[in-house]
N, C-alpha and C. Protein backbone atom coordinates (compact mmCIF):
# COMPACT_ATOMS: atom_id res chain seq x y z
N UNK A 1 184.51 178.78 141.84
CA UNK A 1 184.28 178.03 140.61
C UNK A 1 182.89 177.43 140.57
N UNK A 2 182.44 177.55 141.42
CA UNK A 2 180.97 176.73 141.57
C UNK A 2 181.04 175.41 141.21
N UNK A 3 179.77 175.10 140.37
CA UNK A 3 179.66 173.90 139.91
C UNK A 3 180.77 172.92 138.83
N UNK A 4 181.43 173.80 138.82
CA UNK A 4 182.67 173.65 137.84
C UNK A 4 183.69 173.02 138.29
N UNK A 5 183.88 172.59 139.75
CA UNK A 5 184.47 172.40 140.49
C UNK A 5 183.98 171.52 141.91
N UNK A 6 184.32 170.22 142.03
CA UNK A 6 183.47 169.26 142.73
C UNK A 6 185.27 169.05 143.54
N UNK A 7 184.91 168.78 144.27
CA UNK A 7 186.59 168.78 145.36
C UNK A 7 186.22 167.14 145.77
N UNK A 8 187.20 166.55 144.87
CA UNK A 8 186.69 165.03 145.70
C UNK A 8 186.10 164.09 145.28
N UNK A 9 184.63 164.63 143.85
CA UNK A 9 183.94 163.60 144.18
C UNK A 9 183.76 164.03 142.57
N UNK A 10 182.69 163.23 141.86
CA UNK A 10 182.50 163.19 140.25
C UNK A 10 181.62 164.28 140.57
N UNK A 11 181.51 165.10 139.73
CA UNK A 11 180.78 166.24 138.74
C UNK A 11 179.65 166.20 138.46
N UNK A 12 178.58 166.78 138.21
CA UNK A 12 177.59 166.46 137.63
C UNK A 12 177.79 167.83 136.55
N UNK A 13 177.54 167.01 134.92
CA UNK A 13 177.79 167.87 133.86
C UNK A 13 176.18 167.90 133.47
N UNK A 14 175.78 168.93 133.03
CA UNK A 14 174.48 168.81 132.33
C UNK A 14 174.11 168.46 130.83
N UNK A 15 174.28 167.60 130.28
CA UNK A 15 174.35 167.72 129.02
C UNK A 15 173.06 168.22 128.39
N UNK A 16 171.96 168.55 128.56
CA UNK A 16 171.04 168.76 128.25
C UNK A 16 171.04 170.87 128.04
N UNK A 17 172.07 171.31 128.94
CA UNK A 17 171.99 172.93 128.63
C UNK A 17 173.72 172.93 127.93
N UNK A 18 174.04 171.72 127.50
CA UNK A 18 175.16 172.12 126.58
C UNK A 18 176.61 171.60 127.01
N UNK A 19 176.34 171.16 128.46
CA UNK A 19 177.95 170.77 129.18
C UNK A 19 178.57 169.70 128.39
N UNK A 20 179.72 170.07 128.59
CA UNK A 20 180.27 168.87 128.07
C UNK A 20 181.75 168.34 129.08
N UNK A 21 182.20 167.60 128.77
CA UNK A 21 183.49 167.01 129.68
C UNK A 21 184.64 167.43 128.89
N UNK A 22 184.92 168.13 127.84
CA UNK A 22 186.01 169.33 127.16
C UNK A 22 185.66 170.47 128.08
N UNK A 23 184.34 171.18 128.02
CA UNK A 23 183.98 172.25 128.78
C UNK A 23 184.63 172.34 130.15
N UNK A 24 184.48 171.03 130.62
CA UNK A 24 185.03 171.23 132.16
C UNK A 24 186.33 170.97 131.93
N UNK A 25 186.88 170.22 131.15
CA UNK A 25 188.45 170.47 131.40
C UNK A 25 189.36 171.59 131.09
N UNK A 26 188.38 172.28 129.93
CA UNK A 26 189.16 174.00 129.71
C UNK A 26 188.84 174.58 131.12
N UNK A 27 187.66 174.79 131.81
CA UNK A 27 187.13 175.42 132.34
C UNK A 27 188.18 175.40 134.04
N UNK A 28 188.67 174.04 133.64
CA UNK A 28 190.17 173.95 134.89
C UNK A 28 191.20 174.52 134.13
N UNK A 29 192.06 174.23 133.16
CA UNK A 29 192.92 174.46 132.88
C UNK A 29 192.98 176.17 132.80
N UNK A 30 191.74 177.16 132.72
CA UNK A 30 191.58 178.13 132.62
C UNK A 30 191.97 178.47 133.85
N UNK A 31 191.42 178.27 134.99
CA UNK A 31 191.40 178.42 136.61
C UNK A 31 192.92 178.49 136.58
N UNK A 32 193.46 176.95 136.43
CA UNK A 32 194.93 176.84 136.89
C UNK A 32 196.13 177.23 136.46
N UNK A 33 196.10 177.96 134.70
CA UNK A 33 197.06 178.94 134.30
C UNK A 33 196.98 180.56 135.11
N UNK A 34 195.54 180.30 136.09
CA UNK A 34 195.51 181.93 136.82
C UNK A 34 195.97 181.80 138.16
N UNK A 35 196.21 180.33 138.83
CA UNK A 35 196.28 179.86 140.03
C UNK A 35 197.67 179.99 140.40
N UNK A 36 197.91 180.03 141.72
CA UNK A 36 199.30 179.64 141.83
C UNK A 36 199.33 178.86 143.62
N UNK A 37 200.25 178.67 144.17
CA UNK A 37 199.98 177.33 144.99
C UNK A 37 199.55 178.14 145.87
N UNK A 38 199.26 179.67 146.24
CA UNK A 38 198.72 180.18 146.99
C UNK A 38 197.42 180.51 147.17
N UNK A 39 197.08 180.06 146.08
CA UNK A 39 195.42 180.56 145.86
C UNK A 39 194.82 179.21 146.84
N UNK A 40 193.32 180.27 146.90
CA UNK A 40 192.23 179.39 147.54
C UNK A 40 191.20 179.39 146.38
N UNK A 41 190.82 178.07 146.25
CA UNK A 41 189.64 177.68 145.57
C UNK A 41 188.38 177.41 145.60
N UNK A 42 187.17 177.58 145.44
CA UNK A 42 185.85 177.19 146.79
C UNK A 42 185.08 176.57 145.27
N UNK A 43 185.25 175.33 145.60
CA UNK A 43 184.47 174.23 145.32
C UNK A 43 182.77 174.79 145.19
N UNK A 44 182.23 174.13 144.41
CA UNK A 44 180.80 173.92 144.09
C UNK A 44 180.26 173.05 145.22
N UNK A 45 181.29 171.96 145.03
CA UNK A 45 180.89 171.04 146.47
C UNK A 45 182.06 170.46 147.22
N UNK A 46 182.04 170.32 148.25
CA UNK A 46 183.26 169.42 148.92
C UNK A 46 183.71 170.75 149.80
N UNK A 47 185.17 170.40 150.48
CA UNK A 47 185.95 171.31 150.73
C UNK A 47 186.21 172.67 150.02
N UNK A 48 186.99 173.78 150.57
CA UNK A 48 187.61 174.55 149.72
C UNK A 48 188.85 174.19 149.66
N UNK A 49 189.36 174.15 148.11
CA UNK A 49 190.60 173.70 147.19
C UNK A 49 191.35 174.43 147.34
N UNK A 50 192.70 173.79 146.63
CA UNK A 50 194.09 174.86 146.20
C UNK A 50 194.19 174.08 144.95
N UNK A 51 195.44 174.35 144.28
CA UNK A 51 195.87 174.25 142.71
C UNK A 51 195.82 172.88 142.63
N UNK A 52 196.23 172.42 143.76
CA UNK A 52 196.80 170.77 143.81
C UNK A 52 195.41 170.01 143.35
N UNK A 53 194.89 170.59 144.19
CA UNK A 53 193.07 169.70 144.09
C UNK A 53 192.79 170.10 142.80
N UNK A 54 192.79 171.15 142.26
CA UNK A 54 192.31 171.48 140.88
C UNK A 54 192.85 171.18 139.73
N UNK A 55 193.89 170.14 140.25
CA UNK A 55 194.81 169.41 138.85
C UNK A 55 194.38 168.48 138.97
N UNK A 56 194.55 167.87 140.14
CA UNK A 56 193.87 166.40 140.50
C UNK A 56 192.22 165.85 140.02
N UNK A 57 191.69 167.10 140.21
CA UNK A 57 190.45 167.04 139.61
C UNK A 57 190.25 166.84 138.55
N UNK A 58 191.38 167.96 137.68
CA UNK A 58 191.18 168.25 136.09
C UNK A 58 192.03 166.54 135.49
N UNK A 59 193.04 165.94 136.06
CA UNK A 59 193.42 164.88 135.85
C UNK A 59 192.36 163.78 135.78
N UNK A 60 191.56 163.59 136.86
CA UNK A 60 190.29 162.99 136.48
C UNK A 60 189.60 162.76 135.36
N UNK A 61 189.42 164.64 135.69
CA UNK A 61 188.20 164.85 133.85
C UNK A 61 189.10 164.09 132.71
N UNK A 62 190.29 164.33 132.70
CA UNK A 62 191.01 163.56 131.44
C UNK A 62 190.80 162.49 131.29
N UNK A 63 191.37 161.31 132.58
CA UNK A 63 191.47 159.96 132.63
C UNK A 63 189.86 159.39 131.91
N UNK A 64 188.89 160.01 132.70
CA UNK A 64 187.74 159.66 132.79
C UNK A 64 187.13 159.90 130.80
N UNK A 65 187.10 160.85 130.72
CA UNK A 65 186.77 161.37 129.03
C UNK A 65 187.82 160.26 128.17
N UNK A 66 189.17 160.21 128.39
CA UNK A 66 189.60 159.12 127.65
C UNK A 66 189.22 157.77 127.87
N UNK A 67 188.76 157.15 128.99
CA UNK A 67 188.51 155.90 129.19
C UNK A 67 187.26 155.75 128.38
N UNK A 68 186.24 156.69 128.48
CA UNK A 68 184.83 156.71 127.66
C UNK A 68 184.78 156.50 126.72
N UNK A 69 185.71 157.38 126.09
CA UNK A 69 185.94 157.55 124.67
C UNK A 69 186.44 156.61 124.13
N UNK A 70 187.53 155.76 124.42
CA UNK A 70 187.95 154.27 124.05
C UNK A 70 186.42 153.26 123.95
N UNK A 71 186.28 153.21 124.71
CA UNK A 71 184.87 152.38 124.53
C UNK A 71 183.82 152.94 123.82
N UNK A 72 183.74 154.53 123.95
CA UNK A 72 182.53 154.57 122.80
C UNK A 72 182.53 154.50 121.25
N UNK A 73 184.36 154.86 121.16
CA UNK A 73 184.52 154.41 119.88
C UNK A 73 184.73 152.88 119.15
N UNK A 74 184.66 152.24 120.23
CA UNK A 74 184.61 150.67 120.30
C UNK A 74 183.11 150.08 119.83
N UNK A 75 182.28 151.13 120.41
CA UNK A 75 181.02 151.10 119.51
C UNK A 75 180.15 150.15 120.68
N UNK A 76 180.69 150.55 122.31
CA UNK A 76 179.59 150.34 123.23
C UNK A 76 179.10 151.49 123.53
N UNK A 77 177.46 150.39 123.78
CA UNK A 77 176.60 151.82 124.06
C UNK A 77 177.04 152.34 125.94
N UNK A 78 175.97 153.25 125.95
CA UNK A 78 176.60 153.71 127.59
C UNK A 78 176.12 152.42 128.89
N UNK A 79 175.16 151.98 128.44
CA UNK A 79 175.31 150.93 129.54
C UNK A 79 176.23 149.88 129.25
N UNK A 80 176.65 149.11 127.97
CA UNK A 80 177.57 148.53 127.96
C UNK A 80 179.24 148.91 129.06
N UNK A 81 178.89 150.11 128.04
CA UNK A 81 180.20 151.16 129.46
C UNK A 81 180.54 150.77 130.70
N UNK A 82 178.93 151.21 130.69
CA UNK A 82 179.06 151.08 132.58
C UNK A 82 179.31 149.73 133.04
N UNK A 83 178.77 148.78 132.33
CA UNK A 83 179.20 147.04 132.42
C UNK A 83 180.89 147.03 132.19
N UNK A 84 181.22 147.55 131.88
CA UNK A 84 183.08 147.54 131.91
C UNK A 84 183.94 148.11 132.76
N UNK A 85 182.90 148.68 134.07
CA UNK A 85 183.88 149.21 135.08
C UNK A 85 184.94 149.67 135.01
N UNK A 86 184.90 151.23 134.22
CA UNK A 86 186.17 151.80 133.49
C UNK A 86 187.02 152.20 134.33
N UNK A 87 185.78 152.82 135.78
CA UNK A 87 186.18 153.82 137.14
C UNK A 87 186.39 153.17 138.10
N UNK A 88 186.83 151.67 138.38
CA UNK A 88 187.03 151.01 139.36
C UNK A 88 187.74 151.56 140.24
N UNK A 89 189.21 152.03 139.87
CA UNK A 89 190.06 152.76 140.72
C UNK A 89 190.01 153.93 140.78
N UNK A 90 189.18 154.54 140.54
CA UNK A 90 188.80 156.08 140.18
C UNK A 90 187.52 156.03 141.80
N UNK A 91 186.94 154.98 141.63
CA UNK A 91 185.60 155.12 142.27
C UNK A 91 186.30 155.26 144.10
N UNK A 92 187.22 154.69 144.42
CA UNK A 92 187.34 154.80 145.93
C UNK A 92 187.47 156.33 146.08
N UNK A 93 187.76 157.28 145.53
CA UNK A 93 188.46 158.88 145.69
C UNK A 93 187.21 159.23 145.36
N UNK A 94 186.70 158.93 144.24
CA UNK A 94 185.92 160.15 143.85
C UNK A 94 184.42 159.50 143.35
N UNK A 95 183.91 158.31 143.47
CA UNK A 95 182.41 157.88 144.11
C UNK A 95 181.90 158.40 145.02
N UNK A 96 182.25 159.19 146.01
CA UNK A 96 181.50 159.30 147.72
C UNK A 96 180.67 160.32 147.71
N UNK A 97 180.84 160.86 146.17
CA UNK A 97 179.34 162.01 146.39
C UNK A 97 178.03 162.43 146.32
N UNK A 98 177.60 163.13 145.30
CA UNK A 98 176.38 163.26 144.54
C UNK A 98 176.35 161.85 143.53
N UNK A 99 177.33 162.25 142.98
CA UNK A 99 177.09 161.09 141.55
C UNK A 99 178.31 160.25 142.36
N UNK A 100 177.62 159.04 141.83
CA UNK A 100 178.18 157.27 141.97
C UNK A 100 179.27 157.36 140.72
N UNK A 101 179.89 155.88 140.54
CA UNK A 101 180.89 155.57 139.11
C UNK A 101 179.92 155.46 137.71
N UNK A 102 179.08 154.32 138.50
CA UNK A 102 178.24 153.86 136.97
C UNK A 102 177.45 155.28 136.88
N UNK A 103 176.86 156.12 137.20
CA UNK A 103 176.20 157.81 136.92
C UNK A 103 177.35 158.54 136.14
N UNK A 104 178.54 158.31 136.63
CA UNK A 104 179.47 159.51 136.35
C UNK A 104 180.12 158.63 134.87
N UNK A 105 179.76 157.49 134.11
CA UNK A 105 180.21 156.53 133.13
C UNK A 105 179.18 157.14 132.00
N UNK A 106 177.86 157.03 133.09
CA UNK A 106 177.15 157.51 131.59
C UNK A 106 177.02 159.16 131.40
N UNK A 107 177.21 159.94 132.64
CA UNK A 107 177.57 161.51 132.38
C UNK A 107 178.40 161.82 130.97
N UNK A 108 179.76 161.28 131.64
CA UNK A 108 180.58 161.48 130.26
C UNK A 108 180.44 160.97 129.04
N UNK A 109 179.98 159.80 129.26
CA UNK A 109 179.25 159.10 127.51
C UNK A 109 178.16 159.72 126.91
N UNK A 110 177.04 160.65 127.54
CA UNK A 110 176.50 162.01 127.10
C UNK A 110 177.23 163.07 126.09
N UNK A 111 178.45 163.61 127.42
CA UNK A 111 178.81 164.76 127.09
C UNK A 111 179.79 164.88 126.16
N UNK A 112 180.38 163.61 125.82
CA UNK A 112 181.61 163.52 124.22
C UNK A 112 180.58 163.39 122.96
């Protein structure tokens, strides 16, 4: 899956060549209607995955895109966002990588 696929840790989406945080959640749900608990998955970064990790992940992308989205339609800007510590409990699992919480707050406030 390459970059499409971070095992563990937040994502880095590009919004600038078009990514978006829908993109990556089809882009799992695509994987995991082909997956089954036997498959192996090889991460962009982290470990290599199975289905489990790639729901868990794609569960993320959800939580995370809806938490954004509540607040951006609230009509904060993205640093306000990030001042609301959306990813508090998100951040012990999946902070430890490339991208931090407050990076991965304003990623997705980009990419909606």
């Amino acid at each position: 899956m390459g970059d499409l696929f971070f095992n563990d840790m937040y994502p880095y989406i590009d919004p600038g060549t078009g990514g978006t945080i829908n993109g990556m959640i089809a882009a799992a749900d695509k994987i995991l209607s082909l997956a089954d608990n036997d498959t192996k998955i090889a991460a962009g970064h982290g470990p290599l995955g199975n289905k489990a990790d790639l729901t868990r992940a794609r569960d993320m992308l959800i939580t995370s895109r809806d938490r954004v989205q509540k607040l951006k339609s609230e009509g904060k800007s993205a640093l306000e966002a990030v001042a609301e510590k959306p990813f508090a409990d998100l951040d012990r699992v999946w902070g430890n990588g490339i991208i931090n919480g407050d990076q991965w707050i304003q990623i997705v406030y980009l990419t909606l």
